[in-house]
N, C-alpha and C. Protein backbone atom coordinates (compact mmCIF):
# COMPACT_ATOMS: atom_id res chain seq x y z
N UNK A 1 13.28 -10.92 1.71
CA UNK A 1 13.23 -9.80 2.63
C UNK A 1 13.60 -10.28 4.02
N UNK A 2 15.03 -10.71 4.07
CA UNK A 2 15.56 -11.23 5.09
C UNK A 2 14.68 -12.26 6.09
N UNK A 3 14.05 -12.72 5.29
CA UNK A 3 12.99 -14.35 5.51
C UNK A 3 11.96 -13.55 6.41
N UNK A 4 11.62 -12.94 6.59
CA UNK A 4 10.66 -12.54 7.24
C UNK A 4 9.25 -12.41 6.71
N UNK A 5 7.86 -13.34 7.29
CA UNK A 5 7.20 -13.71 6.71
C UNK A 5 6.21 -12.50 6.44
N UNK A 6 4.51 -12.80 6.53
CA UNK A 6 3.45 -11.89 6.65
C UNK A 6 3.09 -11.88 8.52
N UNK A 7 3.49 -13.12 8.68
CA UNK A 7 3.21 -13.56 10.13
C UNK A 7 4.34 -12.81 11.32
N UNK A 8 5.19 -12.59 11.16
CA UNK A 8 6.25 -12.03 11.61
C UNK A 8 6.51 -11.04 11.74
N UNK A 9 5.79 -9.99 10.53
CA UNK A 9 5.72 -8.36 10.50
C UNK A 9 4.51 -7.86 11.42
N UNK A 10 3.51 -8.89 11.14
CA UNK A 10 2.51 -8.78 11.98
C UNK A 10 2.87 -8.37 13.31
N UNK A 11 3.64 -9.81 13.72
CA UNK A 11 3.70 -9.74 15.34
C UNK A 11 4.68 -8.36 16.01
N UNK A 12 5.59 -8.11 14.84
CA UNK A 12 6.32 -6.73 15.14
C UNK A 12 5.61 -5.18 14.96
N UNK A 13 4.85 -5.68 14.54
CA UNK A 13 3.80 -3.95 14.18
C UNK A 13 3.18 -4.32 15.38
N UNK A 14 2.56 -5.28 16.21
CA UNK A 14 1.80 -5.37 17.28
C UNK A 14 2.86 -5.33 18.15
N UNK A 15 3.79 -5.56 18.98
CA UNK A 15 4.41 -5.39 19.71
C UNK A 15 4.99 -3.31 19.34
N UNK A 16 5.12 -3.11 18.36
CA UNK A 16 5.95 -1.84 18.11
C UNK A 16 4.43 -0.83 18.54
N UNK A 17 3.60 -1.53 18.12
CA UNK A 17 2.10 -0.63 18.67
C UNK A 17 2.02 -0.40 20.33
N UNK A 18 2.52 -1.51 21.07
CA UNK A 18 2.53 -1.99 22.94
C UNK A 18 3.30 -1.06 23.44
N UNK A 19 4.34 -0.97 23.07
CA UNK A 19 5.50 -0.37 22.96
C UNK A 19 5.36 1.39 23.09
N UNK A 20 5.41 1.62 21.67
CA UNK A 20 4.81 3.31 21.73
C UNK A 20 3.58 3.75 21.40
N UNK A 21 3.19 3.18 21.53
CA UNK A 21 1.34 3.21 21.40
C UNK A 21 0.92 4.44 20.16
N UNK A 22 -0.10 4.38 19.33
CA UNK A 22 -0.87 4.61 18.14
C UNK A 22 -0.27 6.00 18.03
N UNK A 23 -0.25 7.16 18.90
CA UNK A 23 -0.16 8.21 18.46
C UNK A 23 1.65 9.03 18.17
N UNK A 24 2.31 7.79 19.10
CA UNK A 24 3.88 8.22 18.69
C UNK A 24 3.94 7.51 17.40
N UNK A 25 3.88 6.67 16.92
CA UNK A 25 3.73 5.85 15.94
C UNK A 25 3.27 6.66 14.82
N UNK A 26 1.83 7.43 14.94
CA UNK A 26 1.78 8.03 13.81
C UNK A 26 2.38 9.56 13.43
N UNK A 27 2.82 10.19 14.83
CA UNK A 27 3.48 11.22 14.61
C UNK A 27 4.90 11.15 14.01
N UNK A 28 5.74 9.63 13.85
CA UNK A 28 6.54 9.14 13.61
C UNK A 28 6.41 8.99 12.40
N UNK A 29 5.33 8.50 11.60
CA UNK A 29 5.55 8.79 10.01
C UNK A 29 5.02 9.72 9.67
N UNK A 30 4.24 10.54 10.32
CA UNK A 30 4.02 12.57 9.92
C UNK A 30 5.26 12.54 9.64
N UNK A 31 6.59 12.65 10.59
CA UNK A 31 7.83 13.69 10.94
C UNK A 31 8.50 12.43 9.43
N UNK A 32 8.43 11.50 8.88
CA UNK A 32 9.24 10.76 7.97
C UNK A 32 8.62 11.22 6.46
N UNK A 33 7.27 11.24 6.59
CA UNK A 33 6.91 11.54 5.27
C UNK A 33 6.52 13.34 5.21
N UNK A 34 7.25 14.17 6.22
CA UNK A 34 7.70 15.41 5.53
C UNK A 34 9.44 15.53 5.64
N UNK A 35 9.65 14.52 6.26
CA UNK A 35 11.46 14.75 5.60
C UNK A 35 11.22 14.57 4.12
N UNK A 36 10.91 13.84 4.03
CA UNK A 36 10.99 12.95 2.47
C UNK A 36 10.37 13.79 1.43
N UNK A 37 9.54 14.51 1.79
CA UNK A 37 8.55 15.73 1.22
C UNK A 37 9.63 17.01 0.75
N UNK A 38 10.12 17.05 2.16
CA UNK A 38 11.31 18.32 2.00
C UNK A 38 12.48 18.00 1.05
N UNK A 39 13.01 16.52 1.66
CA UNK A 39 14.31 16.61 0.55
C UNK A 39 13.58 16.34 -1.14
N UNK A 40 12.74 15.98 -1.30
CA UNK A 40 12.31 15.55 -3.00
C UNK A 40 12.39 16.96 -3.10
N UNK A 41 11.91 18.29 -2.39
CA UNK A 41 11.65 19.38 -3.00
C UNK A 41 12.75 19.93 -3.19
N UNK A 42 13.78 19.81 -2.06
CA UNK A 42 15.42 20.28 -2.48
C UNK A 42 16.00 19.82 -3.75
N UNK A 43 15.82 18.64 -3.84
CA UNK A 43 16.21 17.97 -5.01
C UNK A 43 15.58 18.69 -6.62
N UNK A 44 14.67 18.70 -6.21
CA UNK A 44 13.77 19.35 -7.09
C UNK A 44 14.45 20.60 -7.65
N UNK A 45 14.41 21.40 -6.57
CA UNK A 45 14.99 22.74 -6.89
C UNK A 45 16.25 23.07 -7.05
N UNK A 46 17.11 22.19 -6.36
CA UNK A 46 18.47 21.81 -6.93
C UNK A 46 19.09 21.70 -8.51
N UNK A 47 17.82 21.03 -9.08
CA UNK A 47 18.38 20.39 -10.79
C UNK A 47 18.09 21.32 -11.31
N UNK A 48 17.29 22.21 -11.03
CA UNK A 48 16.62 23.35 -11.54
C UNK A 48 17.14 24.55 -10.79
N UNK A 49 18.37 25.23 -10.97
CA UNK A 49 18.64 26.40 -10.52
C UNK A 49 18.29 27.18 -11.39
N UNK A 50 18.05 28.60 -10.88
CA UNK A 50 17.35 29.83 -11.19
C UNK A 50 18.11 30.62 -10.87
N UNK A 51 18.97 30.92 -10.20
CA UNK A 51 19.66 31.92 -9.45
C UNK A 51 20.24 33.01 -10.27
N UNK A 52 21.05 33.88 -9.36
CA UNK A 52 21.23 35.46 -10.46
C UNK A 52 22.38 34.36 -10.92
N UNK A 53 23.37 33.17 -11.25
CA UNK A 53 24.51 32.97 -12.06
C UNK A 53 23.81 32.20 -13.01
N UNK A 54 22.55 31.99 -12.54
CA UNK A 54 21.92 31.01 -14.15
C UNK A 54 22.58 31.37 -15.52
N UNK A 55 22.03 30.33 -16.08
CA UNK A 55 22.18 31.09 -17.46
C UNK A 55 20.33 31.09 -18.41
N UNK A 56 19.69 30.61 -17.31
CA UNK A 56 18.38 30.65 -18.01
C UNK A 56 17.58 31.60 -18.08
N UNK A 57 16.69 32.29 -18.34
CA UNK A 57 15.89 33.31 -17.65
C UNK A 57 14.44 33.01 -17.53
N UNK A 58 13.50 33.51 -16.66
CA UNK A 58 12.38 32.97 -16.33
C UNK A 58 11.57 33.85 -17.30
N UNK A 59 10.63 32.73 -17.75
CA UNK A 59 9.57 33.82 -18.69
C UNK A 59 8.12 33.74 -17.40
C-alpha cells in the first residue's frame, strides 16, 4: 500500500485532523458515504428496470 506503514497513516490522520478539524472531517464522510449510498441505489435500479418499455410486469 505504497509502503506506507501503521505509523505514517497515523501521523496523516493527525495532521489532516490540525488541518480541518473533527467536524469538516466528519461532514466529509457524511457527504462520501451518501454518494456511495445514492449511486449503489442507481445501480440498483438500473439492472432492474420497470418502466412502461419493460417487458416484466410487477405482481
Amino acid at each position: 500500500m505504497f509502503g506506507l506503514g501503521v505509523q505514517e497513516l497515523l501521523l496523516i490522520l493527525i495532521i489532516l485532523v490540525f488541518v480541518f478539524g473533527t467536524s469538516r472531517i466528519a461532514d466529509l464522510g457524511k457527504g462520501m458515504g451518501e454518494g456511495i449510498r445514492n449511486f449503489k441505489k442507481a445501480v440498483k435500479d438500473d439492472s432492474n428496470p420497470s418502466g412502461p418499455g419493460s417487458t416484466e410486469e410487477k405482481k
